[in-house]
N, C-alpha and C. Protein backbone atom coordinates (compact mmCIF):
# COMPACT_ATOMS: atom_id res chain seq x y z
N UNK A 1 91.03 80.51 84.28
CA UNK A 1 90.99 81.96 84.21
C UNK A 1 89.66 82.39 83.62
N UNK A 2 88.90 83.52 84.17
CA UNK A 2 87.84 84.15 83.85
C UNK A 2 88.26 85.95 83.06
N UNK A 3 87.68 86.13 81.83
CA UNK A 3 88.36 87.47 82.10
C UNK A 3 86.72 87.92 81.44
N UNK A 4 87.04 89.32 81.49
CA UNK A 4 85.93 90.07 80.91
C UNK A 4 86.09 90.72 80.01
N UNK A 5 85.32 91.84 79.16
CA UNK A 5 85.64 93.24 78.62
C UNK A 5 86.80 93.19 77.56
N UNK A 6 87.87 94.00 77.45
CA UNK A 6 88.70 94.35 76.76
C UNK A 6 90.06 93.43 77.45
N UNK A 7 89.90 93.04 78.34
CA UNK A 7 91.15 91.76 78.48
C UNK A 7 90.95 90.23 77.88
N UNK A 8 89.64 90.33 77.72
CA UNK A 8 89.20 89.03 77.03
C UNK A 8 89.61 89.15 75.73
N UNK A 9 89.27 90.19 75.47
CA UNK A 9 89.59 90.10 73.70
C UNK A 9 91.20 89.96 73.38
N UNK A 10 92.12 90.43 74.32
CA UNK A 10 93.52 90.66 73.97
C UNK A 10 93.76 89.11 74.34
N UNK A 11 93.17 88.59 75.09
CA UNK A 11 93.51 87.18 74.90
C UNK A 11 92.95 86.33 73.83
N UNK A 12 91.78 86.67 73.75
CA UNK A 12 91.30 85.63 72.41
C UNK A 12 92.29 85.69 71.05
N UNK A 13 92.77 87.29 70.93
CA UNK A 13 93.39 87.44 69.72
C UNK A 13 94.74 87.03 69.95
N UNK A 14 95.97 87.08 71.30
CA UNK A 14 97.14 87.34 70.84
C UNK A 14 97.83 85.82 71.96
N UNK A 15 96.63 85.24 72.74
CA UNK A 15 97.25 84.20 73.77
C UNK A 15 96.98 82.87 72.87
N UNK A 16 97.79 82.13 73.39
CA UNK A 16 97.85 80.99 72.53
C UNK A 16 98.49 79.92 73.00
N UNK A 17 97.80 78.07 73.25
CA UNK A 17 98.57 77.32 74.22
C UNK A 17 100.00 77.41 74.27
N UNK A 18 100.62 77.09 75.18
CA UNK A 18 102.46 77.26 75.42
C UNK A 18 102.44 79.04 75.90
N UNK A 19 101.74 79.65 75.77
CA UNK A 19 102.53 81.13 75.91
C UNK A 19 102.43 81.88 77.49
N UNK A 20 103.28 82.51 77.96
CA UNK A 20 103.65 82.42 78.83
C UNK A 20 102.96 83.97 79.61
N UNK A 21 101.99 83.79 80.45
CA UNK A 21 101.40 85.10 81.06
C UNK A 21 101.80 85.10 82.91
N UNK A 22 101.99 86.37 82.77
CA UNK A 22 101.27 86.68 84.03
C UNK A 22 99.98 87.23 84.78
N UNK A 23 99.27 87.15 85.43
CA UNK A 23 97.70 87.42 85.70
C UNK A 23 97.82 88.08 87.19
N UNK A 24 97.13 88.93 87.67
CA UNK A 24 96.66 89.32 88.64
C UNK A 24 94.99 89.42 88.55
N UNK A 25 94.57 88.62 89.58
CA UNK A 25 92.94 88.48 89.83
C UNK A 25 92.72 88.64 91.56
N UNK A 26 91.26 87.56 91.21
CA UNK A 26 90.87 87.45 92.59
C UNK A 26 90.49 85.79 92.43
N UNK A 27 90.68 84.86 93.70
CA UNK A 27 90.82 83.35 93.19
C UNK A 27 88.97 83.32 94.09
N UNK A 28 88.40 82.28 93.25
CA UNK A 28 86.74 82.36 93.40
C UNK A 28 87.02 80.74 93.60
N UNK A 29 85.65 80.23 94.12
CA UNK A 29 85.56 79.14 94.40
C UNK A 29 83.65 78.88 94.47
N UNK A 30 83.97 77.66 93.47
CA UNK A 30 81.88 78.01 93.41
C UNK A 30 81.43 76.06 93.18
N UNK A 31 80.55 75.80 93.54
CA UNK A 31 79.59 74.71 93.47
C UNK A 31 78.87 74.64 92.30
N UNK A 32 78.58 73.44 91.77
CA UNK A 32 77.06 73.42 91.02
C UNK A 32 76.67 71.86 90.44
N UNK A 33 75.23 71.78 90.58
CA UNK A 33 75.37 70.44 90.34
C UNK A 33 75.52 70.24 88.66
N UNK A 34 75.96 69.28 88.11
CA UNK A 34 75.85 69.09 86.77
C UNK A 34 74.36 67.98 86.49
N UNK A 35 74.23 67.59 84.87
CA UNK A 35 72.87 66.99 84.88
C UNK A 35 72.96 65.79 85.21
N UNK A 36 73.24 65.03 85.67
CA UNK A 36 73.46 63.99 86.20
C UNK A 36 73.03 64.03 87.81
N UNK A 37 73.09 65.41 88.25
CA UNK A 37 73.01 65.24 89.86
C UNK A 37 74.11 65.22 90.62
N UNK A 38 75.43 65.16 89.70
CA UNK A 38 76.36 65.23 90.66
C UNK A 38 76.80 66.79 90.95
N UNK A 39 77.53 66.96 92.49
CA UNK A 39 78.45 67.71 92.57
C UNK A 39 79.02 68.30 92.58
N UNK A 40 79.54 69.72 91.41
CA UNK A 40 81.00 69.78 90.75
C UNK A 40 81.39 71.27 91.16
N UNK A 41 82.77 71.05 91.44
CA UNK A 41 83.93 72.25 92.05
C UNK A 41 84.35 72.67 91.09
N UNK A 42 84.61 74.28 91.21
CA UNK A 42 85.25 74.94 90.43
C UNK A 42 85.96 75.52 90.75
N UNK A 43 87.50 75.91 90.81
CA UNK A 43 88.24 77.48 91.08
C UNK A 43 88.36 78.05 89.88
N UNK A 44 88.34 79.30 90.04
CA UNK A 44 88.93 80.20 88.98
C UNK A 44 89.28 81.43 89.05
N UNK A 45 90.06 81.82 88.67
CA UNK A 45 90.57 83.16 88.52
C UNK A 45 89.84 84.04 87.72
N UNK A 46 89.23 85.12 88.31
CA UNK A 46 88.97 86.31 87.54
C UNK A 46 89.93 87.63 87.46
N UNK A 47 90.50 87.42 86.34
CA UNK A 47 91.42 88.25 85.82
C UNK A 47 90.99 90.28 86.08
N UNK A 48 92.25 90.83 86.59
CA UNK A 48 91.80 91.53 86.84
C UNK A 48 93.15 91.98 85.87
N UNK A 49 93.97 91.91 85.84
CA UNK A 49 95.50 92.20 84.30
C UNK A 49 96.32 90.94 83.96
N UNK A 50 96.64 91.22 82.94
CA UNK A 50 97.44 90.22 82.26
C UNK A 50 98.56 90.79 81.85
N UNK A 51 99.77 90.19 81.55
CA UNK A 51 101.09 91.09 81.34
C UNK A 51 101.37 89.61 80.33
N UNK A 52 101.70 89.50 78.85
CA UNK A 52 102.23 88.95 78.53
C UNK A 52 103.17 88.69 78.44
N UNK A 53 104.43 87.24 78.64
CA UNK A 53 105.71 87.04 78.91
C UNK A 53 106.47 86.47 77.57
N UNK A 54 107.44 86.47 77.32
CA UNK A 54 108.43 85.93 76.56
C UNK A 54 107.85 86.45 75.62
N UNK A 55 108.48 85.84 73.86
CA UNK A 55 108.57 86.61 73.07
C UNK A 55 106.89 86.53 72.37
């Protein structure tokens, strides 16, 4: 997940491993080599809302 702005922050402060979200984005897909020369794939989601779940 990628987020920006004022959704980033509500995650830095209130998300936490185990907790349970829902996300609506857009799914990205990007290249790049690392220093070695290899390769490397990425997907990610750029968050466009988050709805936090359970308690």
């Amino acid at each position: 997940m990628v987020a920006w702005g004022k959704t980033a922050q509500i995650i830095e402060k209130y998300v936490t491993k185990g907790k349970e979200v829902a996300i609506e984005g857009k799914l990205t897909s990007r290249s790049y080599d690392d220093k070695n020369g290899n390769k490397r794939y990425v997907t990610e989601i750029i968050v466009n809302e988050l709805l936090m779940l359970g308690k």
